[in-house]
Protein backbone atom coordinates (compact mmCIF):
# COMPACT_ATOMS: atom_id res chain seq x y z
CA UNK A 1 64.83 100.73 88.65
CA UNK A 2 67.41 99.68 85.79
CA UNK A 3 66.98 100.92 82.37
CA UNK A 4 66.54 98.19 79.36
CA UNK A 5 69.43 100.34 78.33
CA UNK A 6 71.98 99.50 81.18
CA UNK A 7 71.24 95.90 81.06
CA UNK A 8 74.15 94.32 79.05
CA UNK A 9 76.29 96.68 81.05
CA UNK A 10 76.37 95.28 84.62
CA UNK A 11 76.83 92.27 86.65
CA UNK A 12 74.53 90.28 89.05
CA UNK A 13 75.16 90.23 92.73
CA UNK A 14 76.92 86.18 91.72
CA UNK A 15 78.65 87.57 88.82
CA UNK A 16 80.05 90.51 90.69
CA UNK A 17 81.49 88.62 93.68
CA UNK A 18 82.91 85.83 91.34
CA UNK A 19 84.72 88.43 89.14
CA UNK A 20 85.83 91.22 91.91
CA UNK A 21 87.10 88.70 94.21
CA UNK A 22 84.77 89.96 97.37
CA UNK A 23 81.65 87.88 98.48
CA UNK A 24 78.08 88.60 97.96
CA UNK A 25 77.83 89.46 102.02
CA UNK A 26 80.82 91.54 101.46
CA UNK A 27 78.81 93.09 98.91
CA UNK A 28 75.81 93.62 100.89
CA UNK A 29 77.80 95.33 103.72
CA UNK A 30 78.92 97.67 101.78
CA UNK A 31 74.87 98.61 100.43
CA UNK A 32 74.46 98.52 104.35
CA UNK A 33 76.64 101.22 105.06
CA UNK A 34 75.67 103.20 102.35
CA UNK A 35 79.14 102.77 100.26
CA UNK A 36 77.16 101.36 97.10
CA UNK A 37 73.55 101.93 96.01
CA UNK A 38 72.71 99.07 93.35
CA UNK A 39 70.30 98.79 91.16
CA UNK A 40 67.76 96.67 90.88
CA UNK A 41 66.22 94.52 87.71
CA UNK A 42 62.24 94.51 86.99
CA UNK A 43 62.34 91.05 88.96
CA UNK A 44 64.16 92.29 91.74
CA UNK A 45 67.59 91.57 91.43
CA UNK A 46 70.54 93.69 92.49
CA UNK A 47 72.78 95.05 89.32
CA UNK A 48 76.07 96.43 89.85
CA UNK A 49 77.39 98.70 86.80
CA UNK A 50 80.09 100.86 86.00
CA UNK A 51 79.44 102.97 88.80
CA UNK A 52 79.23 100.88 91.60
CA UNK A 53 82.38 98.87 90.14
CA UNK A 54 83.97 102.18 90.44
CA UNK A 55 82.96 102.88 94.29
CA UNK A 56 83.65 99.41 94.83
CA UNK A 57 87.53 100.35 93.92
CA UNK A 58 87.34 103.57 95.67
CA UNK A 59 86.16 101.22 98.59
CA UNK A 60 89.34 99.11 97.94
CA UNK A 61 91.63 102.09 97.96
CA UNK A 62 90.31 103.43 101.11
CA UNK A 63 90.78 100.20 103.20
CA UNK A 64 94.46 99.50 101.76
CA UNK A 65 95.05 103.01 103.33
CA UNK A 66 93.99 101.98 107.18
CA UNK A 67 90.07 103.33 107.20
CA UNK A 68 86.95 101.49 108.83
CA UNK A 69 83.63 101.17 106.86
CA UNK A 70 82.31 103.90 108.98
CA UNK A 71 84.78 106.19 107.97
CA UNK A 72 84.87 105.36 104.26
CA UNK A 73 81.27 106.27 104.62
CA UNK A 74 82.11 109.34 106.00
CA UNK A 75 84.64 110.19 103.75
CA UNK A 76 82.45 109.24 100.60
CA UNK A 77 79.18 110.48 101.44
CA UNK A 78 79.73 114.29 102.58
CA UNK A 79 81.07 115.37 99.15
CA UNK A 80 79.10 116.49 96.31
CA UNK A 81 81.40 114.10 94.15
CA UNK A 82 83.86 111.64 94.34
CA UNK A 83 87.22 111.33 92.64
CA UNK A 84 87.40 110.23 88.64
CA UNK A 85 87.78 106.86 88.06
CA UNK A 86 91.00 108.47 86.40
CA UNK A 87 92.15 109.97 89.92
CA UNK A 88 91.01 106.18 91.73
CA UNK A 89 93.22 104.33 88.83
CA UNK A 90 96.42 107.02 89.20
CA UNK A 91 96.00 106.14 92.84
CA UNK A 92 95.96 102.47 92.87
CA UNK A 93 99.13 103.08 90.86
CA UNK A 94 100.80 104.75 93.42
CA UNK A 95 99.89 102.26 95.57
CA UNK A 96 101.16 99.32 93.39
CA UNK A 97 104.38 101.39 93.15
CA UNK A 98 105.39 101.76 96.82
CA UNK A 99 104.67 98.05 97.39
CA UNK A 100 106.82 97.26 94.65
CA UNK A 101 109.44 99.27 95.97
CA UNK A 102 109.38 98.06 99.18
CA UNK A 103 109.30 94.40 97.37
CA UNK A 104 112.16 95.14 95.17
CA UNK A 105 114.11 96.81 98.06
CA UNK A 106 113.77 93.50 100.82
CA UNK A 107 114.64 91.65 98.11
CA UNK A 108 118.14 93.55 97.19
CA UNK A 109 118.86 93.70 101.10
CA UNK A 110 118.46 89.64 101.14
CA UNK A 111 120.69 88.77 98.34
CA UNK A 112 123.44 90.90 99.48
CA UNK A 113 123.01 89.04 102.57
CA UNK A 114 123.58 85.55 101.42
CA UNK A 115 126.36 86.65 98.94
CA UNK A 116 128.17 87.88 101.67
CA UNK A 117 126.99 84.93 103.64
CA UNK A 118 128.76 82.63 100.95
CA UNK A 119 132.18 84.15 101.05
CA UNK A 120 132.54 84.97 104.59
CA UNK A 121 129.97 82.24 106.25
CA UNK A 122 128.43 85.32 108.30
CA UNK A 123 127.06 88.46 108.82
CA UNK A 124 127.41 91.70 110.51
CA UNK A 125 125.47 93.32 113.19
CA UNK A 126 124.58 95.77 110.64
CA UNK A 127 123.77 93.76 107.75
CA UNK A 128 121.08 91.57 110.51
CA UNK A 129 120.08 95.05 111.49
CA UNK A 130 119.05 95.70 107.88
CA UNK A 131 117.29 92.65 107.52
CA UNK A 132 115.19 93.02 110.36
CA UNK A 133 114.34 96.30 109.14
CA UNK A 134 113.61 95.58 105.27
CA UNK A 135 110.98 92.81 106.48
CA UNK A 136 109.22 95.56 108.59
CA UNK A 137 109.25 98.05 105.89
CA UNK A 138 107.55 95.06 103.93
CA UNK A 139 104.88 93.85 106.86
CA UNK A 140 103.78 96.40 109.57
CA UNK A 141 101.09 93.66 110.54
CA UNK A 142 104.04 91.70 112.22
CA UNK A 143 104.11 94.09 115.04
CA UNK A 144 100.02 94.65 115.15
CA UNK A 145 99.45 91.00 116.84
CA UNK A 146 102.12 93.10 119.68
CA UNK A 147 104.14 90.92 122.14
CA UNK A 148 100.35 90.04 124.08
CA UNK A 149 99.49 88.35 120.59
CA UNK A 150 101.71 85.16 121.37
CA UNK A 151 101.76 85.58 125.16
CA UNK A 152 98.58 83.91 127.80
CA UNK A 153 96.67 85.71 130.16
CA UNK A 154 97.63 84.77 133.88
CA UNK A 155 96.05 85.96 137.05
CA UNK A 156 97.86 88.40 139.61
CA UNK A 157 97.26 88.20 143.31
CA UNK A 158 94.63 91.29 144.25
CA UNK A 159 97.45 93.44 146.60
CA UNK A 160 99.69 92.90 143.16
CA UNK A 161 96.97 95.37 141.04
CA UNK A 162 96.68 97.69 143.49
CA UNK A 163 100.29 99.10 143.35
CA UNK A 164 99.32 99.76 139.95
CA UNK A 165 95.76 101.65 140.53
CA UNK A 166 96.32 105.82 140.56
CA UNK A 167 96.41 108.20 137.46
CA UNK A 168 99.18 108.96 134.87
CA UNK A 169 99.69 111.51 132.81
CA UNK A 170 98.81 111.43 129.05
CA UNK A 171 99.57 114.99 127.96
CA UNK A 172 98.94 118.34 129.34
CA UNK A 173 95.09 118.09 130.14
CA UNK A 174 94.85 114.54 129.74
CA UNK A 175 95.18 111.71 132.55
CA UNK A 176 94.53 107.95 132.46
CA UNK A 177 93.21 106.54 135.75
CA UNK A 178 93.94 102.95 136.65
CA UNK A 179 91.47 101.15 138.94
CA UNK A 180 90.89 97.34 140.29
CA UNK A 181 87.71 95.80 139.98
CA UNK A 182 87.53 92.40 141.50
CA UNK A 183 90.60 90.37 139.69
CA UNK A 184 90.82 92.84 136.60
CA UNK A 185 92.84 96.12 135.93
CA UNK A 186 90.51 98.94 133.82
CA UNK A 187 91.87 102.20 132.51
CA UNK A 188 89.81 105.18 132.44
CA UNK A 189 89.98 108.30 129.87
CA UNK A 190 87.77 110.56 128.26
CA UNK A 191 87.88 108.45 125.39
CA UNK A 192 86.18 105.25 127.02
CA UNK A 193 87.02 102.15 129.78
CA UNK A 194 89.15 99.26 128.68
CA UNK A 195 90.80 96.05 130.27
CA UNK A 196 94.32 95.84 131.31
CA UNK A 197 95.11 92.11 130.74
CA UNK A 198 97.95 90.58 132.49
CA UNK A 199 100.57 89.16 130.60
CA UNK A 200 103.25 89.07 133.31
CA UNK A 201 103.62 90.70 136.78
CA UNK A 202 104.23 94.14 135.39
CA UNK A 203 103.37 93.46 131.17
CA UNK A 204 99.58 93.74 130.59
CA UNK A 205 97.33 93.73 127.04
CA UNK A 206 94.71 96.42 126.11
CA UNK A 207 91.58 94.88 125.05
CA UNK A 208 90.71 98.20 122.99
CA UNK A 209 93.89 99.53 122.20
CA UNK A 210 95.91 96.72 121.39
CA UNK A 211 98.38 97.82 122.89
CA UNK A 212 101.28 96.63 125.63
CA UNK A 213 101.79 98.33 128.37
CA UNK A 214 104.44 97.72 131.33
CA UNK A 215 104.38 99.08 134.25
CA UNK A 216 107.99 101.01 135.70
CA UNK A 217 109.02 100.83 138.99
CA UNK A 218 112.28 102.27 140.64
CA UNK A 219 114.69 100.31 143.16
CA UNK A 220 111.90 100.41 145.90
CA UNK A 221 109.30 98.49 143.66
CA UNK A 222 107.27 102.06 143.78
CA UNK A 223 105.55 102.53 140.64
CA UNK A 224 106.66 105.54 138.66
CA UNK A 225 105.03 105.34 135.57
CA UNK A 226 103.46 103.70 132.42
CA UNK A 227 105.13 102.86 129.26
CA UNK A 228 103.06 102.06 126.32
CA UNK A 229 103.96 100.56 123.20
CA UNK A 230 101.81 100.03 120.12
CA UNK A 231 103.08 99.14 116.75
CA UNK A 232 106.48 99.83 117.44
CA UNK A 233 105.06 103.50 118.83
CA UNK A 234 106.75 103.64 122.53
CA UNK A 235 105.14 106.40 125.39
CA UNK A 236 105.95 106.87 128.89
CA UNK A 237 103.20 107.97 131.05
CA UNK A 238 104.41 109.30 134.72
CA UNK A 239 102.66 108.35 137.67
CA UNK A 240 100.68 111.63 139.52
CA UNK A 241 99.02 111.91 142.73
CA UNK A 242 95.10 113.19 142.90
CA UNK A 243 96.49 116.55 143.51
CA UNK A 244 98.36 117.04 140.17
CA UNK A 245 94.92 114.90 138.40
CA UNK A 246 92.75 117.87 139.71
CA UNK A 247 95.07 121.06 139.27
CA UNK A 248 95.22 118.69 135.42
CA UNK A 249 91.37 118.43 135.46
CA UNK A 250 91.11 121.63 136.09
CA UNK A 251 92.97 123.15 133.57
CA UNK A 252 91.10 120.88 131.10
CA UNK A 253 87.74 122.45 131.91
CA UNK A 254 89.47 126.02 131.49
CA UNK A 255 90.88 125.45 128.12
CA UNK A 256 87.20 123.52 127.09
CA UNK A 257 85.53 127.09 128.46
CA UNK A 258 87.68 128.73 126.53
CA UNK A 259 86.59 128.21 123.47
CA UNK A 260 89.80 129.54 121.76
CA UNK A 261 92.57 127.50 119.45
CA UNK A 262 96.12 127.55 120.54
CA UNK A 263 97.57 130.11 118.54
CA UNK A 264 99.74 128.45 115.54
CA UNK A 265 97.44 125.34 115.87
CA UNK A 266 95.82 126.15 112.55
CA UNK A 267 99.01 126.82 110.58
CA UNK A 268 100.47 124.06 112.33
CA UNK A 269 97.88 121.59 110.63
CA UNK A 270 97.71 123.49 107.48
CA UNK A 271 101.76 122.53 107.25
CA UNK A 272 101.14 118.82 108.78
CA UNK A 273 98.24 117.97 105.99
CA UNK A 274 100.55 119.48 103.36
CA UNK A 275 103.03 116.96 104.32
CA UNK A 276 101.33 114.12 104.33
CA UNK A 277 99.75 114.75 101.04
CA UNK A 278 103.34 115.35 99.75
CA UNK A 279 105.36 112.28 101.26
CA UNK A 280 107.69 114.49 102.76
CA UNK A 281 106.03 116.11 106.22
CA UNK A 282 108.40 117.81 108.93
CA UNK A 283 109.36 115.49 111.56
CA UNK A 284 110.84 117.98 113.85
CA UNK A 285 107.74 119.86 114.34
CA UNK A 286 106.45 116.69 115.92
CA UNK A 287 106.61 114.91 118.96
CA UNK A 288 108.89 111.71 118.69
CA UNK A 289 105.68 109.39 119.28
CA UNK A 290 104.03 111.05 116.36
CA UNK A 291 106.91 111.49 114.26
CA UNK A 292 107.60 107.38 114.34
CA UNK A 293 103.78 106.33 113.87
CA UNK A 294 103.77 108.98 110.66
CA UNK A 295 107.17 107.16 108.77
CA UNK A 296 105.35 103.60 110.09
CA UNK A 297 101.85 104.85 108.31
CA UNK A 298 103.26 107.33 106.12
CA UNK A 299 101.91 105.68 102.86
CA UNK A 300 98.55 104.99 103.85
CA UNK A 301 98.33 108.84 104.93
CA UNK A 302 99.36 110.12 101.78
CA UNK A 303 96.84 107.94 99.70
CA UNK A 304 93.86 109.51 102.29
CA UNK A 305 95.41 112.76 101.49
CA UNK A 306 95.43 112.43 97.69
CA UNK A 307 92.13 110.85 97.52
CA UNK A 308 90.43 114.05 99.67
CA UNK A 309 92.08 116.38 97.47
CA UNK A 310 92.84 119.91 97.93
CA UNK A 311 91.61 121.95 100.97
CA UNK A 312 88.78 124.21 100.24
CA UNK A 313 88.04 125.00 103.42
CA UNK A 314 89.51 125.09 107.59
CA UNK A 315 86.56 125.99 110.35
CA UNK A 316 87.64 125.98 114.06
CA UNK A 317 84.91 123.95 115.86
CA UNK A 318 85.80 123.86 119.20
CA UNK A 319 88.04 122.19 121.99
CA UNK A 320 87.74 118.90 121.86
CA UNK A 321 87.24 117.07 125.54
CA UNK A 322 90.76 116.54 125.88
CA UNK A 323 91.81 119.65 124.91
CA UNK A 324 92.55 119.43 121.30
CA UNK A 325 91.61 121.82 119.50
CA UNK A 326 89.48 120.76 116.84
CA UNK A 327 89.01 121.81 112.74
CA UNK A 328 86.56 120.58 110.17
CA UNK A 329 88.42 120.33 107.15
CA UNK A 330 86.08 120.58 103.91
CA UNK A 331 88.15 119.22 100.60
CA UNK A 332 87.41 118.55 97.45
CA UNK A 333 86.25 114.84 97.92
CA UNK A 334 85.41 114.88 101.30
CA UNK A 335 85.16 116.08 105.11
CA UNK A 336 87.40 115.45 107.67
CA UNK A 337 87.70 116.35 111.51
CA UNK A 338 91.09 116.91 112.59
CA UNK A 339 92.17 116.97 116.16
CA UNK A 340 95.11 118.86 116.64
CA UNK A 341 97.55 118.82 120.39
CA UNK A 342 100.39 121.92 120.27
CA UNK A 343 103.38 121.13 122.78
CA UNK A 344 105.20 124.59 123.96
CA UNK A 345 103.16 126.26 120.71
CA UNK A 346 105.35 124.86 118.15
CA UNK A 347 105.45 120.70 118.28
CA UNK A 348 102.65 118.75 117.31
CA UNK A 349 102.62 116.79 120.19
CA UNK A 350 99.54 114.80 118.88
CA UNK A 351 96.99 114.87 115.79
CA UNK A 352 94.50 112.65 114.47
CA UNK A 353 91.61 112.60 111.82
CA UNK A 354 88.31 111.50 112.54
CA UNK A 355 86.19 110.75 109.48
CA UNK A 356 83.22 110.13 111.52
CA UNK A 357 82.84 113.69 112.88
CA UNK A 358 83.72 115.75 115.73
């Protein structure tokens, strides 16, 4: 119940929204998940003071750097307490900063361009190039839409998806299996089922993923393999028979049994979170796929970084079911599950954190 006390110092549910800039539903989410905890007047109403103006920043923050409600939640609620408003402010600083940056740099690359434009009425291959890439720096949403975004569904004759149903190879103990049901392509992992849907003969849309994906083929028409491509992020999956899927399987449920990290795994993150939270991680210990969606997300990685704070604590917790191993990672504002994939003991070859546990 609020205090006579905090009365003057706090807004109403109306005066919030109106001076924030979110909605009252927005605001009513967020009590819904748990990110805020209002209080309320003797009559009833919701009143929203200092504190929850400072979640509701902390909120802010956490979405400009890439995370879901759930995992805000996550993030938020499994510390004993959250960053300073002092820490939130330096933050949204940073944040201000880069964008400027980037701002100030597309905008130095573009008048370059039409001086040089003016006295030589054109431009180079390397100054279009540049162009290209300052506008990317400046909007990664251009390439989330992907080429599917301004493309139509079509239908493909029945005999057309079957050359495409059989299993590829995601990594070393993971495989994606294709099948046909009826008119529609689905993809199978141990992460889930989604729809392949056509674009073109061999181009198809992920209904989950969002990503595009083309199917290869060599002189023959055979298929060969899957290429994926998802914010700019290209992988090539190759095509494997049911013999290669079980010896795969197989291995999977070994490694699971095993109940062991790959040795280095550990340090390996240790050296990857210590990147991110610095701006600068090593791009040759990772694979090229994660190595490109890092410098594409690198900001937003570093913000989640800062706003966790220092590591107080690794635990091994298991293998995960595709055989990453995985580490609960205890910080000073938060818990975080880390999934960690070692290529020949040394490369990352993948790694992702999951704020809504293991």
């Amino acid at each position: 119940m609020l205090e006579q006390d905090d009365k003057e110092d706090g807004l109403t549910a109306a005066e919030c929204a109106a001076r924030t800039g979110l909605t009252v539903r927005a605001l009513r989410v967020y009590e819904d998940y748990g990110l805020i905890a209002p209080k309320r007047t003797p009559n009833g109403w919701r009143w929203y003071g200092k504190t929850e103006l400072v979640r509701l920043n902390t909120i802010g923050l956490l979405k400009t750097a890439g995370l879901t409600l759930s995992q805000i939640r996550h993030v938020t609620t499994l510390s004993e307490r959250g960053p300073s408003l002092r820490q939130v402010l330096q933050m949204q600083i940073e944040a201000w900063r880069q964008r400027k940056t980037d701002a100030e740099h597309g905008q130095v690359v573009a008048e370059a361009a039409l001086r040089n434009l003016e006295t030589h009425d054109s431009l180079s291959v390397d100054e279009l190039c540049e162009l290209v890439r300052s506008m990317e720096m400046n909007d990664r949403s251009a390439d989330s839409s992907g080429p599917a975004g301004k493309r139509s569904e079509i239908t493909l004759a029945p005999e057309i998806l079957d050359r495409y149903a059989g299993h590829y190879k995601l990594a070393a103990y993971s495989v994606l299996t294709v099948t046909r049901e009826g008119s529609r392509l689905r993809s199978l992992t141990a992460f889930g089922v989604a729809e392949l849907v056509p674009l073109s003969e061999t181009e198809f849309f992920g209904s989950i993923t969002q990503a595009h994906y083309t199917f290869l083929t060599d002189a023959q028409g055979t298929v060969t393999g899957l290429m994926s491509n998802q914010n700019g992020v290209e992988v090539t999956w190759p095509r494997i028979d049911d013999a290669t899927r079980d010896e795969i399987k197989a291995k999977l449920t070994a490694r699971i049994q095993s109940k062991a990290p790959v040795p280095g795994s550990d340090a390996a993150l240790r050296r990857l979170r210590e990147g991110l939270r610095n701006g600068a991680p090593n791009y040759d210990e990772m694979s090229p796929a994660l190595a490109q969606l890092c410098r594409q997300q690198l900001s937003q990685l570093q913000m989640t970084a800062r706003f966790l704070g220092a590591t107080q604590s690794t635990e091994f917790k298991g293998v995960g079911s595709q055989g990453w191993d995985v580490y609960e990672v205890r910080c000073e504002n938060g818990v975080v599950t880390w999934r960690i994939a070692l290529t020949d003991g040394v490369i990352v070859g993948a790694a992702a954190a999951f704020a809504d546990g293991p």
